[in-house]
N, C-alpha and C. Protein backbone atom coordinates (compact mmCIF):
# COMPACT_ATOMS: atom_id res chain seq x y z
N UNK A 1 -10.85 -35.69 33.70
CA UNK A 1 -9.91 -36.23 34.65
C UNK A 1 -8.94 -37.13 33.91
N UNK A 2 -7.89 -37.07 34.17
CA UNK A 2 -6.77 -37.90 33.27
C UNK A 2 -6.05 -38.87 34.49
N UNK A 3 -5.09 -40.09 34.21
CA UNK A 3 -4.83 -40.83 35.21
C UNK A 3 -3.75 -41.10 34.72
N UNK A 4 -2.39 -41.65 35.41
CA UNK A 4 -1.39 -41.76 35.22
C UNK A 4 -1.12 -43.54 35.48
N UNK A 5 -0.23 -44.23 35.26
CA UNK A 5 0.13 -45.82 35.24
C UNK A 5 0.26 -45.91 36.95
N UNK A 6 0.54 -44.87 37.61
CA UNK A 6 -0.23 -44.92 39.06
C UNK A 6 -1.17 -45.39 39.49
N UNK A 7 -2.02 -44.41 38.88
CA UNK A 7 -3.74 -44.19 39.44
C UNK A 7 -4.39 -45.87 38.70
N UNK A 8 -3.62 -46.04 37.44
CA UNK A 8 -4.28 -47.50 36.82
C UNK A 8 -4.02 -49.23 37.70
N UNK A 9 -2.22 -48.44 38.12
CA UNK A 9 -2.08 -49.89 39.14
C UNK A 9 -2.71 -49.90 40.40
N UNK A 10 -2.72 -48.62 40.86
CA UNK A 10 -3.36 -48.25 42.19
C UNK A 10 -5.41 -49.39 42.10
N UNK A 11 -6.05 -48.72 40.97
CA UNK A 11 -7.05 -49.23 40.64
C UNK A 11 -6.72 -50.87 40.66
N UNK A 12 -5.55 -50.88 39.85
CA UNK A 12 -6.08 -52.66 39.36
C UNK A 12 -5.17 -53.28 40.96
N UNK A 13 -4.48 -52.57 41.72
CA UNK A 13 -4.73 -53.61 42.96
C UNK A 13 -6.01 -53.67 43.59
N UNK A 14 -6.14 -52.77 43.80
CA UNK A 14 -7.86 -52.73 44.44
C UNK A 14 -8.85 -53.63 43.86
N UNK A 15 -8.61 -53.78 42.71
CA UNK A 15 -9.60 -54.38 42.32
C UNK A 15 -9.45 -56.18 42.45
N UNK A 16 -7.91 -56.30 42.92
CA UNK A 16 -7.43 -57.61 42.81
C UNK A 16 -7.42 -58.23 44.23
N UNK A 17 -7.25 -57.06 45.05
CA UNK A 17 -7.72 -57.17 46.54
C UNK A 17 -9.35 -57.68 46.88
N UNK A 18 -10.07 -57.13 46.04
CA UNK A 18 -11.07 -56.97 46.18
C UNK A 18 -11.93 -58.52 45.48
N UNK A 19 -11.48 -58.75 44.36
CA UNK A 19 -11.70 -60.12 44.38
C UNK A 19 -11.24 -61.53 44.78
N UNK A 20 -10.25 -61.21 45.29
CA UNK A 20 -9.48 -62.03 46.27
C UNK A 20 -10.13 -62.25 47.72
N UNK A 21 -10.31 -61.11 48.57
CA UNK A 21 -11.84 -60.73 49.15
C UNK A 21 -13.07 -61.62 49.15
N UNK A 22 -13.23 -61.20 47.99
CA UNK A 22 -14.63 -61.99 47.51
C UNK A 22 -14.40 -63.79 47.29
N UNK A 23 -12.96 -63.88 46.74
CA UNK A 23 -13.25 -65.40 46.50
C UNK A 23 -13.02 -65.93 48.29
N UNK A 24 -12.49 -65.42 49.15
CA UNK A 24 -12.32 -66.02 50.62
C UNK A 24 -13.72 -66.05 51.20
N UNK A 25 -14.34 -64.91 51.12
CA UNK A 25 -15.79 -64.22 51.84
C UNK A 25 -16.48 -65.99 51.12
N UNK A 26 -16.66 -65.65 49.68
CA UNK A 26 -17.65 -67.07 49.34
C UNK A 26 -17.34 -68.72 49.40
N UNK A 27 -15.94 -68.77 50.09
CA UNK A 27 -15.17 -69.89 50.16
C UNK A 27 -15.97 -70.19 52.11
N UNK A 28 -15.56 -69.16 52.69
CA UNK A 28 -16.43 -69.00 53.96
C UNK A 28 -17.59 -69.67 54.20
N UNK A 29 -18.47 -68.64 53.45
CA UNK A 29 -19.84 -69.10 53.41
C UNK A 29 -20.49 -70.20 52.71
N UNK A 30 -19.56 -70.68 51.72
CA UNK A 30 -20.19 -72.01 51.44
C UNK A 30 -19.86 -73.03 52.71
N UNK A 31 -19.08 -72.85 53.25
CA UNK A 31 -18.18 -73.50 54.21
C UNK A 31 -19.43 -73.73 55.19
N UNK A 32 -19.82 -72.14 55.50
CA UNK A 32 -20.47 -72.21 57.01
C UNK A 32 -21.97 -72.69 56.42
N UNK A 33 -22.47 -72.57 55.53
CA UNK A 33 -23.68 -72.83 54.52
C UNK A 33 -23.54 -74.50 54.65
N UNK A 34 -22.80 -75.23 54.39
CA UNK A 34 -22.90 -76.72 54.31
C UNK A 34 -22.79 -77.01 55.69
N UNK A 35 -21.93 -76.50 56.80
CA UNK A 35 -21.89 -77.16 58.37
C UNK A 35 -23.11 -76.76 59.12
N UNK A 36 -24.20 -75.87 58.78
CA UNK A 36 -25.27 -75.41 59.17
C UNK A 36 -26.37 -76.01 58.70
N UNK A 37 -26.58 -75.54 57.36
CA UNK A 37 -27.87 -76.12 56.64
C UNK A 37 -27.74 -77.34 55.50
N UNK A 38 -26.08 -77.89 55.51
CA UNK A 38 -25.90 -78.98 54.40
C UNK A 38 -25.98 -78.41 53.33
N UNK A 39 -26.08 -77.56 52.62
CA UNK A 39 -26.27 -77.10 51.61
C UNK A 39 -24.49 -75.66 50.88
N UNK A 40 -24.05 -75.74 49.82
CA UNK A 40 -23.24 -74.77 49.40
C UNK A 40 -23.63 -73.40 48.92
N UNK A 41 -22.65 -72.75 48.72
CA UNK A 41 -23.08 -71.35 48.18
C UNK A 41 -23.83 -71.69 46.81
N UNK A 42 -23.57 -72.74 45.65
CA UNK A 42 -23.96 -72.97 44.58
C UNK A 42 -25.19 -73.58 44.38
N UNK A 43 -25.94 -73.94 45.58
CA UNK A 43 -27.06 -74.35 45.87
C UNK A 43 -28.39 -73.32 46.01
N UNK A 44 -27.33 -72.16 46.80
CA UNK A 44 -28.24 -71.10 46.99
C UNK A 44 -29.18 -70.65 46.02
N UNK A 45 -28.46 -70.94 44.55
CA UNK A 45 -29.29 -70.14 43.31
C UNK A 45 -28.99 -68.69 42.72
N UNK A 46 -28.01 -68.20 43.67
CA UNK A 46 -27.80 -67.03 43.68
C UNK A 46 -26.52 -66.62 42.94
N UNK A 47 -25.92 -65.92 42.21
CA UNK A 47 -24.51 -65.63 41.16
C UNK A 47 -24.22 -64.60 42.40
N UNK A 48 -22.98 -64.32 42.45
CA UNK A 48 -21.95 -63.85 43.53
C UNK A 48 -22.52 -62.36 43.92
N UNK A 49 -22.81 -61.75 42.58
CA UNK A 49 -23.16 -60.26 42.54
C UNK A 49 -24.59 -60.09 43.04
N UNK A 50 -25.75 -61.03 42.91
CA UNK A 50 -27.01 -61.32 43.14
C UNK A 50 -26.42 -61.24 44.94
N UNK A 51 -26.32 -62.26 45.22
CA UNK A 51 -25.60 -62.44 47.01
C UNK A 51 -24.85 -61.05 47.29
N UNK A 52 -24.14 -60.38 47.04
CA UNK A 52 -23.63 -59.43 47.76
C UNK A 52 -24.64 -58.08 47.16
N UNK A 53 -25.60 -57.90 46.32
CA UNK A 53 -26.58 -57.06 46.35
C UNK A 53 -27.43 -57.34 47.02
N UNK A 54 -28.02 -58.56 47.93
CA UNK A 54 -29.12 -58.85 48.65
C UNK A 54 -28.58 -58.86 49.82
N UNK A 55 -26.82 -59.28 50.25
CA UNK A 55 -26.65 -59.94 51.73
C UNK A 55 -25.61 -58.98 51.89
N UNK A 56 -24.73 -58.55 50.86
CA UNK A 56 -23.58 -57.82 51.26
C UNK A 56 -23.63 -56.93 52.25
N UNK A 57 -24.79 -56.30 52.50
CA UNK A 57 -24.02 -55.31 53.77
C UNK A 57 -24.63 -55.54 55.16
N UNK A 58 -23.99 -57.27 55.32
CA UNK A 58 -24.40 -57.44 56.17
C UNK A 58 -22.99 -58.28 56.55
N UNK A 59 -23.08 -58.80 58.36
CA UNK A 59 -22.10 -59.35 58.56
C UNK A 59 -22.45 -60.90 58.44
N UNK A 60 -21.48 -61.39 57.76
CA UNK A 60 -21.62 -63.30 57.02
C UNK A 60 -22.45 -64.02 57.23
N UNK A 61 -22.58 -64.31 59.02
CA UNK A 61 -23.29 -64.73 59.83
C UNK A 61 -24.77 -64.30 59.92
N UNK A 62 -25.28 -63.21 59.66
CA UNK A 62 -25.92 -62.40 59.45
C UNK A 62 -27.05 -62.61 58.22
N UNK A 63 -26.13 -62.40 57.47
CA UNK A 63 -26.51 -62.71 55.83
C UNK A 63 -26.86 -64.22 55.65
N UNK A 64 -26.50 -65.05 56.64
CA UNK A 64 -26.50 -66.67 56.32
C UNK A 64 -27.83 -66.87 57.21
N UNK A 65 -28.33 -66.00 57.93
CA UNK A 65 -29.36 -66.46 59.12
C UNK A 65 -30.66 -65.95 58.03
N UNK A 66 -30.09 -64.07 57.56
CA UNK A 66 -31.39 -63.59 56.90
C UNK A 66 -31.81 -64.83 55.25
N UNK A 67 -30.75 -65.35 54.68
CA UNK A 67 -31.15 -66.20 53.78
C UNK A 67 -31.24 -67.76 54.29
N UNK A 68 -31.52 -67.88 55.23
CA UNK A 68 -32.36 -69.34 55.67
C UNK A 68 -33.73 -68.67 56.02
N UNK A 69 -33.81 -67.66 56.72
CA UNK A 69 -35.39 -67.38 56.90
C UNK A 69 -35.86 -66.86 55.84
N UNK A 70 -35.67 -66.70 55.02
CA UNK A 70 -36.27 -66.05 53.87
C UNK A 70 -36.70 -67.06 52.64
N UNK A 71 -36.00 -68.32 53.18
CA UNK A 71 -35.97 -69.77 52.54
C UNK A 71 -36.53 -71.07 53.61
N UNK A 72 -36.92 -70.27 54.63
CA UNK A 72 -37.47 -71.28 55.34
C UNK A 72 -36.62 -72.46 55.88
N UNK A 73 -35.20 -72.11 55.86
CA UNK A 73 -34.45 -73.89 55.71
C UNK A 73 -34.34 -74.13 57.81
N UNK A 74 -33.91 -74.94 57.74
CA UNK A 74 -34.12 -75.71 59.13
C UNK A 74 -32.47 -76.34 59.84
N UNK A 75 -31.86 -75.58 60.97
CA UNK A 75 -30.41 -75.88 60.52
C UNK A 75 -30.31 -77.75 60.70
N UNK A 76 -29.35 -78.15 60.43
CA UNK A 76 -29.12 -79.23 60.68
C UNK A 76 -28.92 -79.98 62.50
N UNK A 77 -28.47 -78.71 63.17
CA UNK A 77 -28.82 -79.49 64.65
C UNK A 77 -30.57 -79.58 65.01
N UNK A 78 -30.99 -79.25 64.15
CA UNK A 78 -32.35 -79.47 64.75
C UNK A 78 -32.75 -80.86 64.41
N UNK A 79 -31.61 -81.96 63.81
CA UNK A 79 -31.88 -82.98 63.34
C UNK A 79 -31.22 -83.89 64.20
N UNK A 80 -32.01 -85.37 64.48
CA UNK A 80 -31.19 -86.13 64.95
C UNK A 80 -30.01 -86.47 64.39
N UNK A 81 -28.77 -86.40 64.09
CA UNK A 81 -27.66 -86.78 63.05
C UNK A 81 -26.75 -87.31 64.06
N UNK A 82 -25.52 -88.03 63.62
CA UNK A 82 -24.88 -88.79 64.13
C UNK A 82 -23.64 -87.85 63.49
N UNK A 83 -22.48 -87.60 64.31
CA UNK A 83 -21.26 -87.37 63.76
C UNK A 83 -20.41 -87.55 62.61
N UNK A 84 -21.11 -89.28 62.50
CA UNK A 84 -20.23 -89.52 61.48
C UNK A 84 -21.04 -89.71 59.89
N UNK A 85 -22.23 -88.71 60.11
CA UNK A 85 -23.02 -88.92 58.81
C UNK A 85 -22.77 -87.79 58.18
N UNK A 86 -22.24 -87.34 56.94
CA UNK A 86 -21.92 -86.21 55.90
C UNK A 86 -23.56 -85.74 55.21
N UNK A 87 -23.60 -84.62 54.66
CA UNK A 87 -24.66 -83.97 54.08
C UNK A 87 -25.11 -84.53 53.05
């Protein structure tokens, strides 16, 4: 199969889409990861590719519920907390 400066830009948007993608998706979930359980994506333990081979085909929310039960974590409204106390 041979490819033309087409088929190469065609590829390298995709691929720029695609990590662009990825940096929003994990900007998200650290997001929803600290307002839930106090904790970031970098906490998890997990490298980006590790997380989207274990959670990826799932929806965010989804993936954030199956890795607290699988970690046992406890969300943060189950805590007495005050509004104005940070993680």
């Amino acid at each position: 199969m041979t490819y033309n400066a087409t088929d190469y830009k065609t590829h390298w948007v995709s691929i720029m889409d695609l990590e662009s993608n990825n940096n929003d998706y994990f900007k998200l979930l650290s997001k929803k990861l600290e307002h839930v359980y106090c904790i970031n994506f970098n906490d998890t333990g997990y490298t980006e590719s590790e997380w989207l081979d274990r959670f990826g085909d799932m929806p965010l929310d989804e993936a954030i519920l199956a890795y607290a039960q699988k970690y046992d974590l406890t969300p943060l409204n189950n805590f007495a907390i005050t509004p104005n106390n940070n993680c």
